[in-house]
PDB file of N, CA and C in Angstrom:
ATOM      1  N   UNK A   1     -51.226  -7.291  39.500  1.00  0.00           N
ATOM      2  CA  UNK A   1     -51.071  -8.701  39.814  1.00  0.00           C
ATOM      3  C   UNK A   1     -50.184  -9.403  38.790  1.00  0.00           C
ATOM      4  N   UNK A   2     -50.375  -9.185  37.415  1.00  0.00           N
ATOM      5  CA  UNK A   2     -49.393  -9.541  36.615  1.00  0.00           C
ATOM      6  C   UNK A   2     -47.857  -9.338  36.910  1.00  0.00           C
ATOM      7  N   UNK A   3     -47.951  -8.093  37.139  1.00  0.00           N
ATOM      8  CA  UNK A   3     -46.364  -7.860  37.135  1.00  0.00           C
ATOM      9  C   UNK A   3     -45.794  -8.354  38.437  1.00  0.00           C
ATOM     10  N   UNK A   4     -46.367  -8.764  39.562  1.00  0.00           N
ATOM     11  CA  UNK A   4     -45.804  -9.702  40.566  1.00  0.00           C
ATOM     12  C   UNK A   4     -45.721 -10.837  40.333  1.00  0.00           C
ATOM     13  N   UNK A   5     -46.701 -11.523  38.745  1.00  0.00           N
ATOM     14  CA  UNK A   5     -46.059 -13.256  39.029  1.00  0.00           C
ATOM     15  C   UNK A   5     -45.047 -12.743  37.659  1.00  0.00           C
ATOM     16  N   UNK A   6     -45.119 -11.788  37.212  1.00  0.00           N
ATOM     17  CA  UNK A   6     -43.691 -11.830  36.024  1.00  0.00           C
ATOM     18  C   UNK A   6     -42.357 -11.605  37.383  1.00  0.00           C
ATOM     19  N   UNK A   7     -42.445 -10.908  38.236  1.00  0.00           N
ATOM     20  CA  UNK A   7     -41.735 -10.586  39.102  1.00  0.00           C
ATOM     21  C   UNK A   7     -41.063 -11.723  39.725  1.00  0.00           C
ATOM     22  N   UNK A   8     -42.218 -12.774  40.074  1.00  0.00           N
ATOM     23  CA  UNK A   8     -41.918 -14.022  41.034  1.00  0.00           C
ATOM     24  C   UNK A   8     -41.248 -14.805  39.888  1.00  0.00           C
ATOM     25  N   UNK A   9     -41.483 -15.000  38.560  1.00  0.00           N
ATOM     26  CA  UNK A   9     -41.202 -16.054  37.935  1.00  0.00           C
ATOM     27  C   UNK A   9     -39.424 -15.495  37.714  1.00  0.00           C
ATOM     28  N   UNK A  10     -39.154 -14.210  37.357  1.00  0.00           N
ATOM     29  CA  UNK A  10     -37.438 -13.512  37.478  1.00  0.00           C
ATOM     30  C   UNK A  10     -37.033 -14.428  38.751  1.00  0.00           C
ATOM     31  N   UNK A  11     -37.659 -13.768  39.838  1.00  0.00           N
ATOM     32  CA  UNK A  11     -36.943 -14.404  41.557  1.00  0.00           C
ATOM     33  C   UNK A  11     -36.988 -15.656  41.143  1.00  0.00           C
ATOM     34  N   UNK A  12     -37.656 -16.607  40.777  1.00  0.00           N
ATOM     35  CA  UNK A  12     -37.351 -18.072  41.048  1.00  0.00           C
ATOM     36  C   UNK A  12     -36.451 -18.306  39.839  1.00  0.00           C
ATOM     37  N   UNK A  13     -36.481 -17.962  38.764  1.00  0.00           N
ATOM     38  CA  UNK A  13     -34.849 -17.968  37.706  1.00  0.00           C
ATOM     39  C   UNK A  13     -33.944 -17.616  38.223  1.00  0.00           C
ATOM     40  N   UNK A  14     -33.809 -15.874  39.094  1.00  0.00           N
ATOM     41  CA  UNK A  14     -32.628 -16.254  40.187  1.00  0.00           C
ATOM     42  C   UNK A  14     -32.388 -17.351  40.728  1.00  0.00           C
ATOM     43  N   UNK A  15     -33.236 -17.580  41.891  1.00  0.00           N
ATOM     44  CA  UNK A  15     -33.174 -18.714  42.583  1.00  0.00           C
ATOM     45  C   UNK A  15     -32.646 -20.140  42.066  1.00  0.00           C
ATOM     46  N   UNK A  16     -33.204 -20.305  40.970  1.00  0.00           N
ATOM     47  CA  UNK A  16     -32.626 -21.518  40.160  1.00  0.00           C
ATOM     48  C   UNK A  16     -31.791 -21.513  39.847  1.00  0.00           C
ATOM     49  N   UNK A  17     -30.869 -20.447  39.349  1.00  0.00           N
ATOM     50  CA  UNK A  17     -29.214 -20.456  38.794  1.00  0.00           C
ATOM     51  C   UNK A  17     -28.691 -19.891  40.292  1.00  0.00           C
ATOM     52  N   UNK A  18     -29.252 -19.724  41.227  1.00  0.00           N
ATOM     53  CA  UNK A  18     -28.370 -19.418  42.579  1.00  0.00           C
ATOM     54  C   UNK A  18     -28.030 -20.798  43.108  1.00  0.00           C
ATOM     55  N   UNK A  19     -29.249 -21.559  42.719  1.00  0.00           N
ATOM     56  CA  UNK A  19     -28.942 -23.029  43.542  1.00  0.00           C
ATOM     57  C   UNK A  19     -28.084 -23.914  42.480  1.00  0.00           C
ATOM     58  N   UNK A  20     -28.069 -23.784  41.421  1.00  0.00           N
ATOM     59  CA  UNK A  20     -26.989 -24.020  40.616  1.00  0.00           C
ATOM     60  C   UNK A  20     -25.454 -24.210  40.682  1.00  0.00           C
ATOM     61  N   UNK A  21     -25.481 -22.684  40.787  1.00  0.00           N
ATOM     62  CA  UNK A  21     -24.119 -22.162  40.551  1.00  0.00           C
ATOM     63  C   UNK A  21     -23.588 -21.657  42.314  1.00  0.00           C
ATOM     64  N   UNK A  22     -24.210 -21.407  42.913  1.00  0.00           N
ATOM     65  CA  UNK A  22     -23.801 -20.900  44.554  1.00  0.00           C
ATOM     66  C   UNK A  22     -24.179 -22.373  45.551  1.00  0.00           C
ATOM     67  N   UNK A  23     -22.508 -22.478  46.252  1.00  0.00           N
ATOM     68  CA  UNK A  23     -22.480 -23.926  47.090  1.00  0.00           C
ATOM     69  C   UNK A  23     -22.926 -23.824  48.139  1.00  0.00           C
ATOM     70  N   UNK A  24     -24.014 -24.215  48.667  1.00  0.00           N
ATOM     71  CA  UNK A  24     -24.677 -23.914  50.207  1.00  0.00           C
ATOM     72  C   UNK A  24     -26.061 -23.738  49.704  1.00  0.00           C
ATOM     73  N   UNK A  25     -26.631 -23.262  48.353  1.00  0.00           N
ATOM     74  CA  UNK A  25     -28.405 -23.242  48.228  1.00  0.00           C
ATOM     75  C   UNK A  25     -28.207 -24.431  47.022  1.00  0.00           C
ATOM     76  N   UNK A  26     -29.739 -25.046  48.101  1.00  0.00           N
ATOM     77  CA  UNK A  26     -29.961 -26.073  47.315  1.00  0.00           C
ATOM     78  C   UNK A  26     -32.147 -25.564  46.933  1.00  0.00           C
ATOM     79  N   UNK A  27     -32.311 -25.804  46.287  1.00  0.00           N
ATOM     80  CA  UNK A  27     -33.699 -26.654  45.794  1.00  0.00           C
ATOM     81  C   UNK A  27     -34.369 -28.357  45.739  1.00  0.00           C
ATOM     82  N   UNK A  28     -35.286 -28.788  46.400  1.00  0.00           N
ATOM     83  CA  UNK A  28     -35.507 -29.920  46.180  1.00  0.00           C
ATOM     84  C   UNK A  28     -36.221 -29.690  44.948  1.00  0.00           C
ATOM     85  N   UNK A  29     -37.451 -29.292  44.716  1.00  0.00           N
ATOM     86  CA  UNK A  29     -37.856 -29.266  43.549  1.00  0.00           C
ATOM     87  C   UNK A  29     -38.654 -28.090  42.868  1.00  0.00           C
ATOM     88  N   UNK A  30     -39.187 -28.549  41.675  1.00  0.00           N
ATOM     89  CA  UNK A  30     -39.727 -27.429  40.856  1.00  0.00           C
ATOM     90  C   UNK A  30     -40.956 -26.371  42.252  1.00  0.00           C
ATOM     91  N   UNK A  31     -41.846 -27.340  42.683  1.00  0.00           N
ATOM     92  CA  UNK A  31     -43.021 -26.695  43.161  1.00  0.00           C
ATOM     93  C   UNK A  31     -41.981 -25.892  44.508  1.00  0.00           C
ATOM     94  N   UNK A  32     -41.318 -26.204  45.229  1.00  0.00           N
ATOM     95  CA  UNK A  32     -40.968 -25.564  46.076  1.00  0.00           C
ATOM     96  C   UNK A  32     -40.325 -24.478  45.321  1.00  0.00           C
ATOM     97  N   UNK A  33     -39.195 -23.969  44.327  1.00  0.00           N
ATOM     98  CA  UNK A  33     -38.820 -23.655  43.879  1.00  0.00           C
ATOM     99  C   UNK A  33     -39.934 -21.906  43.094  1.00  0.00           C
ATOM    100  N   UNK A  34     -41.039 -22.847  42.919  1.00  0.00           N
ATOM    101  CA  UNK A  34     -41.623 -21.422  42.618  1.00  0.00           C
ATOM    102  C   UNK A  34     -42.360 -21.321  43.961  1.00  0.00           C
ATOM    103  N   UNK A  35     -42.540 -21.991  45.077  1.00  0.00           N
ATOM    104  CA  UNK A  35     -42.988 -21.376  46.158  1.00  0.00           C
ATOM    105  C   UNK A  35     -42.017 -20.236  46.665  1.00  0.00           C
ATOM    106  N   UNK A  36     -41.024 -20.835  46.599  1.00  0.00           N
ATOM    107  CA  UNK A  36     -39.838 -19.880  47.525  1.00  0.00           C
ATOM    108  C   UNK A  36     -39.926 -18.680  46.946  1.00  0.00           C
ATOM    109  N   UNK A  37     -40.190 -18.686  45.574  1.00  0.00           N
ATOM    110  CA  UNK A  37     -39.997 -17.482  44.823  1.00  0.00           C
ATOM    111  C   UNK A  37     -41.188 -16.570  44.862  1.00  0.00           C
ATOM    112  N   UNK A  38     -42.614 -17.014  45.324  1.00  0.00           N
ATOM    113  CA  UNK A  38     -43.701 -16.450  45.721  1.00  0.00           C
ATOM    114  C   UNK A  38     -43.715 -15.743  47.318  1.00  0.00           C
ATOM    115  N   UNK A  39     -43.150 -16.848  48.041  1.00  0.00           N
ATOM    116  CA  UNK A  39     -42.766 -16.508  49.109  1.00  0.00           C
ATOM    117  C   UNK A  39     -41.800 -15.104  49.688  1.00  0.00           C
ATOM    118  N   UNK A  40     -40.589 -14.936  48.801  1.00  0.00           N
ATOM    119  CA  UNK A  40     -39.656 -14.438  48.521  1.00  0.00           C
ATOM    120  C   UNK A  40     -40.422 -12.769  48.222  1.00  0.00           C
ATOM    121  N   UNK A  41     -41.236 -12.880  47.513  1.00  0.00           N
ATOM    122  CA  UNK A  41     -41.594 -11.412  47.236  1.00  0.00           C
ATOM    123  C   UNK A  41     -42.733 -10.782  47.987  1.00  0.00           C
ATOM    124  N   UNK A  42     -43.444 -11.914  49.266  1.00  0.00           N
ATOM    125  CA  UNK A  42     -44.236 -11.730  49.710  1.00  0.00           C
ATOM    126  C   UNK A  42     -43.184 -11.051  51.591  1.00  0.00           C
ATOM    127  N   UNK A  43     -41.671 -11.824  51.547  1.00  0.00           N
ATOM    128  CA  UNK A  43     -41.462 -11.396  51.939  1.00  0.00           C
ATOM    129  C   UNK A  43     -40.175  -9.977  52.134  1.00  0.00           C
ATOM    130  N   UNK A  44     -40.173  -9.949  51.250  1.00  0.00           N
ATOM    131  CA  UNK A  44     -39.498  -8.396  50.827  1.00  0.00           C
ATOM    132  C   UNK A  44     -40.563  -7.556  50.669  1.00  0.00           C
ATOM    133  N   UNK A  45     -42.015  -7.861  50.630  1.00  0.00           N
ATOM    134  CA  UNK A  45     -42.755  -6.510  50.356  1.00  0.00           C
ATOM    135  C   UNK A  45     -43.261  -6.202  51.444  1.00  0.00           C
ATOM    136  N   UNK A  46     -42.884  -7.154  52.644  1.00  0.00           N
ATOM    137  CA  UNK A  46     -43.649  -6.941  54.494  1.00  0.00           C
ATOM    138  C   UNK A  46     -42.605  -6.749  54.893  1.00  0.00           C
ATOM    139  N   UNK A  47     -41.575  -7.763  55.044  1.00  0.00           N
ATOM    140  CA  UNK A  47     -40.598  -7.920  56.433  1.00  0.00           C
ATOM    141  C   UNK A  47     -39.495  -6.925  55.859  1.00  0.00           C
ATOM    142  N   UNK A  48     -38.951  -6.980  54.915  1.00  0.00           N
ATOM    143  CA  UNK A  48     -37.759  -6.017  54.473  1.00  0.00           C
ATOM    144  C   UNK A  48     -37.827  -4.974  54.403  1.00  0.00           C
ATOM    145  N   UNK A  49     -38.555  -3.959  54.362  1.00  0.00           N
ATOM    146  CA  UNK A  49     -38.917  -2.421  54.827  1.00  0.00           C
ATOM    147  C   UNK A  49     -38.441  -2.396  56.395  1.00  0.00           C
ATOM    148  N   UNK A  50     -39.822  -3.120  56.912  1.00  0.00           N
ATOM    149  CA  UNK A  50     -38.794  -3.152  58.105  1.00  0.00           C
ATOM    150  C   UNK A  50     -37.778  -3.256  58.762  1.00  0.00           C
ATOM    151  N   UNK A  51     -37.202  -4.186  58.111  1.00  0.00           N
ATOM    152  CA  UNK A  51     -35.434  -4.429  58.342  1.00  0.00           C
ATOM    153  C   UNK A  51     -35.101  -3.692  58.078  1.00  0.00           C
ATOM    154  N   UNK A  52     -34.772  -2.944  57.077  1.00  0.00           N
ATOM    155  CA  UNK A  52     -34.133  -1.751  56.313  1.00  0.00           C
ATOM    156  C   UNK A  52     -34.493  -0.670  57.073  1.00  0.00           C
ATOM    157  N   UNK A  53     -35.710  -0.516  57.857  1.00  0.00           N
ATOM    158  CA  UNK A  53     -35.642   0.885  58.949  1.00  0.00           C
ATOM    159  C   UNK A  53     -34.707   1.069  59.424  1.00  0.00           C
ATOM    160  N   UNK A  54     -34.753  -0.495  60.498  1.00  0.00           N
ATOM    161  CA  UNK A  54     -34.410  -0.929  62.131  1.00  0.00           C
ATOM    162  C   UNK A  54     -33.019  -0.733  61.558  1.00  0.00           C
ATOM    163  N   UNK A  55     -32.374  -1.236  60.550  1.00  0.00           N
ATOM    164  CA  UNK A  55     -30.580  -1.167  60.319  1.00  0.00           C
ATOM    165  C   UNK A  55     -30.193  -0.015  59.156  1.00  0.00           C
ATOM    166  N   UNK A  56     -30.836   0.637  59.049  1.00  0.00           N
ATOM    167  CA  UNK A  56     -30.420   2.094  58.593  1.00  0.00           C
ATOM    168  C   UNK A  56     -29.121   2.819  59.203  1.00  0.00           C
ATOM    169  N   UNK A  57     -29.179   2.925  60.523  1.00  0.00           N
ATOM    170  CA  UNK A  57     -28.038   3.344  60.942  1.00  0.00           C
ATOM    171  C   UNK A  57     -26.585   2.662  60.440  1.00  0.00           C
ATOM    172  N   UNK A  58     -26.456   1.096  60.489  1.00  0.00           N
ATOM    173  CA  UNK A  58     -25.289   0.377  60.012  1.00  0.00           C
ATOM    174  C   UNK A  58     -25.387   0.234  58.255  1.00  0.00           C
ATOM    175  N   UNK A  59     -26.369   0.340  57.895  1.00  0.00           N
ATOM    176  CA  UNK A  59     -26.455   0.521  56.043  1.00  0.00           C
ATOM    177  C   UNK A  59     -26.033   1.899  55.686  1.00  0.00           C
ATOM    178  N   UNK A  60     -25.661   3.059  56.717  1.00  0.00           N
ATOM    179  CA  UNK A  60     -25.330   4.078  56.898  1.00  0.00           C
ATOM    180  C   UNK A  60     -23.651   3.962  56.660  1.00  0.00           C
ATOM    181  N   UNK A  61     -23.398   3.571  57.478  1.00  0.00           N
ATOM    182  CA  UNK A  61     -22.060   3.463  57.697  1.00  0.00           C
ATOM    183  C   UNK A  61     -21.043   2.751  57.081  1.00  0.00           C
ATOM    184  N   UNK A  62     -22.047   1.632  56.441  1.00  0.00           N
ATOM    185  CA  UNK A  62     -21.227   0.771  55.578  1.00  0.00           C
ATOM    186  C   UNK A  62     -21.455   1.130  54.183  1.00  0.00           C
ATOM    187  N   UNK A  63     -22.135   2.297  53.625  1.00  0.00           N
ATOM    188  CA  UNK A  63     -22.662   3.086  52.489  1.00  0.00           C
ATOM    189  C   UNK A  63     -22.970   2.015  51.431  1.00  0.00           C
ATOM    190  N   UNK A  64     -23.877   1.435  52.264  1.00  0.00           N
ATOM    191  CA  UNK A  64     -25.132   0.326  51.475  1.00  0.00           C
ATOM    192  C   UNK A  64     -24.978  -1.072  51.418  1.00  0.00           C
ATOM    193  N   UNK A  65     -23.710  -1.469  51.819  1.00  0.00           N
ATOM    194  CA  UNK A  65     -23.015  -2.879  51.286  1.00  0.00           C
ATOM    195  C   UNK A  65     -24.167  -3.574  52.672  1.00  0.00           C
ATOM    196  N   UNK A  66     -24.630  -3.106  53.533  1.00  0.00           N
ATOM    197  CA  UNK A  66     -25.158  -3.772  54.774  1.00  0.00           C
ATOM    198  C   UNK A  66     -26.420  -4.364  54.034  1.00  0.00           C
ATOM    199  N   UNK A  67     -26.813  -3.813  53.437  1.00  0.00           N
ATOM    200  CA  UNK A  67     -28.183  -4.221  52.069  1.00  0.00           C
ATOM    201  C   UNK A  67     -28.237  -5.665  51.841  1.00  0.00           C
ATOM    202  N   UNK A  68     -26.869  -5.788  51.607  1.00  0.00           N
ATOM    203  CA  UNK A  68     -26.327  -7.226  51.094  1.00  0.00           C
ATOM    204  C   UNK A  68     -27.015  -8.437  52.154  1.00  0.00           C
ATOM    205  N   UNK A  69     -26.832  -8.084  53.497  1.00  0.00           N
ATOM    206  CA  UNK A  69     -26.572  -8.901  54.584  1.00  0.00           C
ATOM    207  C   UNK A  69     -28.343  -9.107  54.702  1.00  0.00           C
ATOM    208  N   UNK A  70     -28.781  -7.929  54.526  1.00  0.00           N
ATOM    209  CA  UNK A  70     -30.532  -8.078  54.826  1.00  0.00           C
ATOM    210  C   UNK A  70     -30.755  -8.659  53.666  1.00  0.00           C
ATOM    211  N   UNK A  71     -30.631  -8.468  52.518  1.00  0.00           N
ATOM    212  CA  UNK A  71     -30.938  -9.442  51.641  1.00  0.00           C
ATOM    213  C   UNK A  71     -30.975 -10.939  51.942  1.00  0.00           C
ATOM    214  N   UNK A  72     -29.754 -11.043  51.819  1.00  0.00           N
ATOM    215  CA  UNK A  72     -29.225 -12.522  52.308  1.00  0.00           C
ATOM    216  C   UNK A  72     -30.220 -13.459  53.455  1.00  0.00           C
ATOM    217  N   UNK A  73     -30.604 -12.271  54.594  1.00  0.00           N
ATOM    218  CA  UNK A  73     -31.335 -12.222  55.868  1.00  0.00           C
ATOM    219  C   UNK A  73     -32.579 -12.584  55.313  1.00  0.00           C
ATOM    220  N   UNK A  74     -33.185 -12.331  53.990  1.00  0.00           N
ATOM    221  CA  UNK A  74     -34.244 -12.413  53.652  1.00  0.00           C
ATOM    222  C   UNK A  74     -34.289 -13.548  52.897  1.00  0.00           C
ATOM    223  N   UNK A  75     -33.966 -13.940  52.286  1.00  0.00           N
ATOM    224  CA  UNK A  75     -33.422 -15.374  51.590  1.00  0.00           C
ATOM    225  C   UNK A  75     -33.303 -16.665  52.851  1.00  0.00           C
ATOM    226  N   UNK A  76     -32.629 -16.389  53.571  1.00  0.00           N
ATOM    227  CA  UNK A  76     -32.772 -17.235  54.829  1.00  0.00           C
ATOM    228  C   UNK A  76     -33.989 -17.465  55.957  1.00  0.00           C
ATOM    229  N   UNK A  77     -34.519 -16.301  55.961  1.00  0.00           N
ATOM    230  CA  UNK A  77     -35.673 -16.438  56.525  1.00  0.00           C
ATOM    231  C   UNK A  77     -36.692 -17.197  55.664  1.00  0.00           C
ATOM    232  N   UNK A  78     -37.071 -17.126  53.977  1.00  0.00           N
ATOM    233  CA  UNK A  78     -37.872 -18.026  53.269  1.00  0.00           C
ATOM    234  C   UNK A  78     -36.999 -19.323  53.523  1.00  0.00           C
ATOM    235  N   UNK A  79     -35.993 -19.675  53.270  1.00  0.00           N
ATOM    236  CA  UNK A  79     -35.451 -21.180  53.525  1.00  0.00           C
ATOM    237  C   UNK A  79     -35.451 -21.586  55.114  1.00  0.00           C
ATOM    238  N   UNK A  80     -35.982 -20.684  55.800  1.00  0.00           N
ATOM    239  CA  UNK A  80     -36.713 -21.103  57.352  1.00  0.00           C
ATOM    240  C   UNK A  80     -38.032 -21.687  57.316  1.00  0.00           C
ATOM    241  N   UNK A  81     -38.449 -20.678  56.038  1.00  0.00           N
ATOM    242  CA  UNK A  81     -40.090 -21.143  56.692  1.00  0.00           C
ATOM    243  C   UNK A  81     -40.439 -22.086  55.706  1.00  0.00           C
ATOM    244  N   UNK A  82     -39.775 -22.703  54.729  1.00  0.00           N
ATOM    245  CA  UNK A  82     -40.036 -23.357  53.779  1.00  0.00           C
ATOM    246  C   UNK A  82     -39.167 -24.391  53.910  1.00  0.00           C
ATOM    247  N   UNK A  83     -39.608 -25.991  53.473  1.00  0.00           N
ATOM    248  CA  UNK A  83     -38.783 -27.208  53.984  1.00  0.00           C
ATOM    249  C   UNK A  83     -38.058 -27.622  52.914  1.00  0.00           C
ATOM    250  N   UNK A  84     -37.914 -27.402  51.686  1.00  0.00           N
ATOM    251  CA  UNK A  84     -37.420 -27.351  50.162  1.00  0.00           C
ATOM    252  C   UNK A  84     -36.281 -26.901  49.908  1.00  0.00           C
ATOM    253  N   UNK A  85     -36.128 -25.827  50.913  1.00  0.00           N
ATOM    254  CA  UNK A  85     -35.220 -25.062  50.005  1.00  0.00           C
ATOM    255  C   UNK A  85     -34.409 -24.515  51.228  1.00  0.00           C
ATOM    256  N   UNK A  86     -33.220 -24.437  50.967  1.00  0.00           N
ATOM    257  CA  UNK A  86     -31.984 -24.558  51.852  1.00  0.00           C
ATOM    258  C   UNK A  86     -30.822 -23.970  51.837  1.00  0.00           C
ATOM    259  N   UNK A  87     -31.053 -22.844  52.703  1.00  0.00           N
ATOM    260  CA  UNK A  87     -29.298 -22.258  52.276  1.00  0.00           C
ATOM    261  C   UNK A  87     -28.688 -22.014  53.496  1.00  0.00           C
ATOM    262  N   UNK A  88     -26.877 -22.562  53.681  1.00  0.00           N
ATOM    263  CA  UNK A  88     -26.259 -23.056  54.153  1.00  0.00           C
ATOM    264  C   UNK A  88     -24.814 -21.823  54.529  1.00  0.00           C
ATOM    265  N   UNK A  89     -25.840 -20.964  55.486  1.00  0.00           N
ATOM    266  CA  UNK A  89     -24.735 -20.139  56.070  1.00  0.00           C
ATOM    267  C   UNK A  89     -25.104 -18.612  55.365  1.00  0.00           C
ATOM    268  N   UNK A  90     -24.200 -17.725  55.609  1.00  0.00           N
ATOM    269  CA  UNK A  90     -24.006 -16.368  55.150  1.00  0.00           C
ATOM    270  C   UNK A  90     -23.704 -16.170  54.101  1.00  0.00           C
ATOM    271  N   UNK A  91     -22.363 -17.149  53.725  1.00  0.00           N
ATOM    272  CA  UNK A  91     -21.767 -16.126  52.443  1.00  0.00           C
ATOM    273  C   UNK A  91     -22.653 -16.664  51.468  1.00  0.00           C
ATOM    274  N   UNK A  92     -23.487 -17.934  51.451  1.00  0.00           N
ATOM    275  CA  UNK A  92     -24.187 -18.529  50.556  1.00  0.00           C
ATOM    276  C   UNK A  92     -25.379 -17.723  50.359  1.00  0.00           C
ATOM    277  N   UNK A  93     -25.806 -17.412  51.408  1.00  0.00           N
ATOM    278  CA  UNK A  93     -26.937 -16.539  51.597  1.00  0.00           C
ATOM    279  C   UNK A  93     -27.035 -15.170  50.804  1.00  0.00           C
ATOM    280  N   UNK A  94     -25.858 -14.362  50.762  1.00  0.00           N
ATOM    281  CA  UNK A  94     -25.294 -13.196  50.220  1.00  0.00           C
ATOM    282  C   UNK A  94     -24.948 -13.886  48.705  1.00  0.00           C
ATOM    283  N   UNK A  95     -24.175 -14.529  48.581  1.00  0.00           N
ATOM    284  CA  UNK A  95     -24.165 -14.938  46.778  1.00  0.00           C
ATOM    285  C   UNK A  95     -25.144 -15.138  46.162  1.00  0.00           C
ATOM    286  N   UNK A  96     -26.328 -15.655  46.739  1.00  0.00           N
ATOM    287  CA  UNK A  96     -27.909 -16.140  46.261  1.00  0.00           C
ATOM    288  C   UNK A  96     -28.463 -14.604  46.047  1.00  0.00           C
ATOM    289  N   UNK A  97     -28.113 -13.861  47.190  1.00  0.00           N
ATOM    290  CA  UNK A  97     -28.998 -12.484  47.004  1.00  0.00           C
ATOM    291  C   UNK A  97     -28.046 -11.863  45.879  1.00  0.00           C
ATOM    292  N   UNK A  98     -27.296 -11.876  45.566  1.00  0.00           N
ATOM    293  CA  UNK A  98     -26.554 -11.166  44.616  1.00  0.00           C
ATOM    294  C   UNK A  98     -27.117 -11.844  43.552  1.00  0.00           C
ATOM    295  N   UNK A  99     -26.966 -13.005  43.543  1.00  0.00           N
ATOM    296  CA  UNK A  99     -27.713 -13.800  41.963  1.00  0.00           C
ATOM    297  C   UNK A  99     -29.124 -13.463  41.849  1.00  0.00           C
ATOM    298  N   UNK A 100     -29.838 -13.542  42.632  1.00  0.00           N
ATOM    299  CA  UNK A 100     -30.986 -13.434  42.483  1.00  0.00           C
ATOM    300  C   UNK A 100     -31.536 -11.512  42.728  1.00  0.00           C
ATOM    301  N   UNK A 101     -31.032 -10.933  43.337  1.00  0.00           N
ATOM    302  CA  UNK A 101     -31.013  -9.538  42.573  1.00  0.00           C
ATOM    303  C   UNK A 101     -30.613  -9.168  41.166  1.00  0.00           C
ATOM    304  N   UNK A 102     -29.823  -9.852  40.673  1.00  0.00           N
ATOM    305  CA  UNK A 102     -29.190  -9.370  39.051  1.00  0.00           C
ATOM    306  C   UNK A 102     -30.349  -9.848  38.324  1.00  0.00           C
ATOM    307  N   UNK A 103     -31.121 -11.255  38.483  1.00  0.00           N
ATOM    308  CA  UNK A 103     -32.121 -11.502  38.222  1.00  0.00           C
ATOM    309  C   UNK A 103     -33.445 -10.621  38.016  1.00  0.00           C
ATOM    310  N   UNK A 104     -33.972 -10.357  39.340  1.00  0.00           N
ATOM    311  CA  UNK A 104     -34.525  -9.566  39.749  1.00  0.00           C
ATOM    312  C   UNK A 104     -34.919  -7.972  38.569  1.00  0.00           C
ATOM    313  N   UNK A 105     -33.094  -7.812  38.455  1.00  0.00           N
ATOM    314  CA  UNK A 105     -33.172  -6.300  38.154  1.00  0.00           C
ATOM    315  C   UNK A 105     -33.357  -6.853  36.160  1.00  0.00           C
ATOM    316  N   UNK A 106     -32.755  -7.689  35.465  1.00  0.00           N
ATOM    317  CA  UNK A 106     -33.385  -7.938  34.642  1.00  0.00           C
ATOM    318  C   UNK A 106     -34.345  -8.383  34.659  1.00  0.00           C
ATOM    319  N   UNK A 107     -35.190  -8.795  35.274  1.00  0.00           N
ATOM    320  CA  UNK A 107     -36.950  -8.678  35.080  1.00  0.00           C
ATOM    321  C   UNK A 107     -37.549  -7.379  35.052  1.00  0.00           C
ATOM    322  N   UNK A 108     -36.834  -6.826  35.866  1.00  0.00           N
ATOM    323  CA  UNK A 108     -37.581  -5.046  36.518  1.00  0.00           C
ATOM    324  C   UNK A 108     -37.442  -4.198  34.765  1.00  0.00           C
ATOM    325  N   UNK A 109     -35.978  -4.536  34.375  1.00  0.00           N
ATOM    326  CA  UNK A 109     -36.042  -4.149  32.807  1.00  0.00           C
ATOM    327  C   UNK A 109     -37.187  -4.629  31.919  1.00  0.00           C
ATOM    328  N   UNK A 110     -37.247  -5.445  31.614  1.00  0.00           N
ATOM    329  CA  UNK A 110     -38.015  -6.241  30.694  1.00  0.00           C
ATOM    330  C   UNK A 110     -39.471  -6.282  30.996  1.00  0.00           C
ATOM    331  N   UNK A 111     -40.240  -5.928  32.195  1.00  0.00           N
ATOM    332  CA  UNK A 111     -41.453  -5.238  32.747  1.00  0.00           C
ATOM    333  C   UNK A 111     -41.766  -3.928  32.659  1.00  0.00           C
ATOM    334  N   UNK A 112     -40.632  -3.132  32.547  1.00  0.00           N
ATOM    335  CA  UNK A 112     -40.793  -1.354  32.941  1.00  0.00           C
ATOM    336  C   UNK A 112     -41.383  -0.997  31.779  1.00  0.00           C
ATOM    337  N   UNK A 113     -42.523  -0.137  32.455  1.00  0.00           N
ATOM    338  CA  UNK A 113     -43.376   0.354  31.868  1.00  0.00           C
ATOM    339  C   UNK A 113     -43.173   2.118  31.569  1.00  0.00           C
ATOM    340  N   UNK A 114     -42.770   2.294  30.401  1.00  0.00           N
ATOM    341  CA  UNK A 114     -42.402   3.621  29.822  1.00  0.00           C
ATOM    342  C   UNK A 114     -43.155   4.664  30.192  1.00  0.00           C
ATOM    343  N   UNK A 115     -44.542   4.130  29.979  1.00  0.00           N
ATOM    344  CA  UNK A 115     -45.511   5.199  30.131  1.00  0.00           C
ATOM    345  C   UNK A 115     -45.569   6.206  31.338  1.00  0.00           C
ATOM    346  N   UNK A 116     -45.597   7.326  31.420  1.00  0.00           N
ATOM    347  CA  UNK A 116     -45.420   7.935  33.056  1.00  0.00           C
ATOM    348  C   UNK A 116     -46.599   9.051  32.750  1.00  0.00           C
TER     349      UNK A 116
END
C-alpha cells in the first residue's frame, strides 16, 4: 500500500509539470490533482492490461510506439471521468503520458527495492 501512494504522489508530480509545461492539460486544483493521480493508477492497474491485449497486434507493428497512444488513451479517459482535470486532444494527451511516464519511471527508481 505504501508503495502505491509513493507511486500516486510520482504520477501526480508528473501530472503537475505535464499541466505546466504541455498546452492542452490543465488542472483546476490541488485536490483534483492528487485525485487524478489516484485515479490514474487505479486506472492503469484495471483498464490498461486490457487495452494492451485488445491492441497488441498494432503495438506489434508499430514496435511499441502504439504504447504511447494507450497511454495517452489512459490519461484521457481519467480527464473523462474526472471534472478537474482536462486534456485537450491527442498530441496533448501523448506529451502528458510522456511527462508523466519519465515521472513515473523516476519514482519506480527511488522505490526499487534491491532485495530479491
Amino acid at each position: 500500500m505504501a508503495k502505491f501512494l509513493i507511486r500516486a504522489v510520482f504520477a501526480a508530480l508528473g501530472l503537475w509539470v505535464a499541466s505546466a509545461i504541455v498546452p492542452g492539460v490543465r488542472v483546476d486544483d490541488t485536490g483534483t490533482l492528487i485525485l487524478a493521480a489516484v485515479l490514474l493508477g487505479l486506472v492503469n492497474a484495471f483498464v490498461r492490461p486490457v487495452v494492451t491485449i485488445l491492441t497488441l497486434p498494432i503495438t506489434i507493428l508499430t514496435l511499441g510506439l502504439f504504447l504511447l497512444v494507450v497511454n495517452a488513451g489512459m490519461i484521457g479517459l481519467v480527464a473523462l471521468m474526472l471534472g478537474g482535470f482536462h486534456v485537450n486532444g491527442l498530441l496533448a494527451g501523448i506529451l502528458a503520458a510522456i511527462v508523466t511516464g519519465i515521472a513515473s519511471w523516476i519514482g519506480g527508481m527511488v522505490i526499487r527495492d534491491d532485495r530479491k
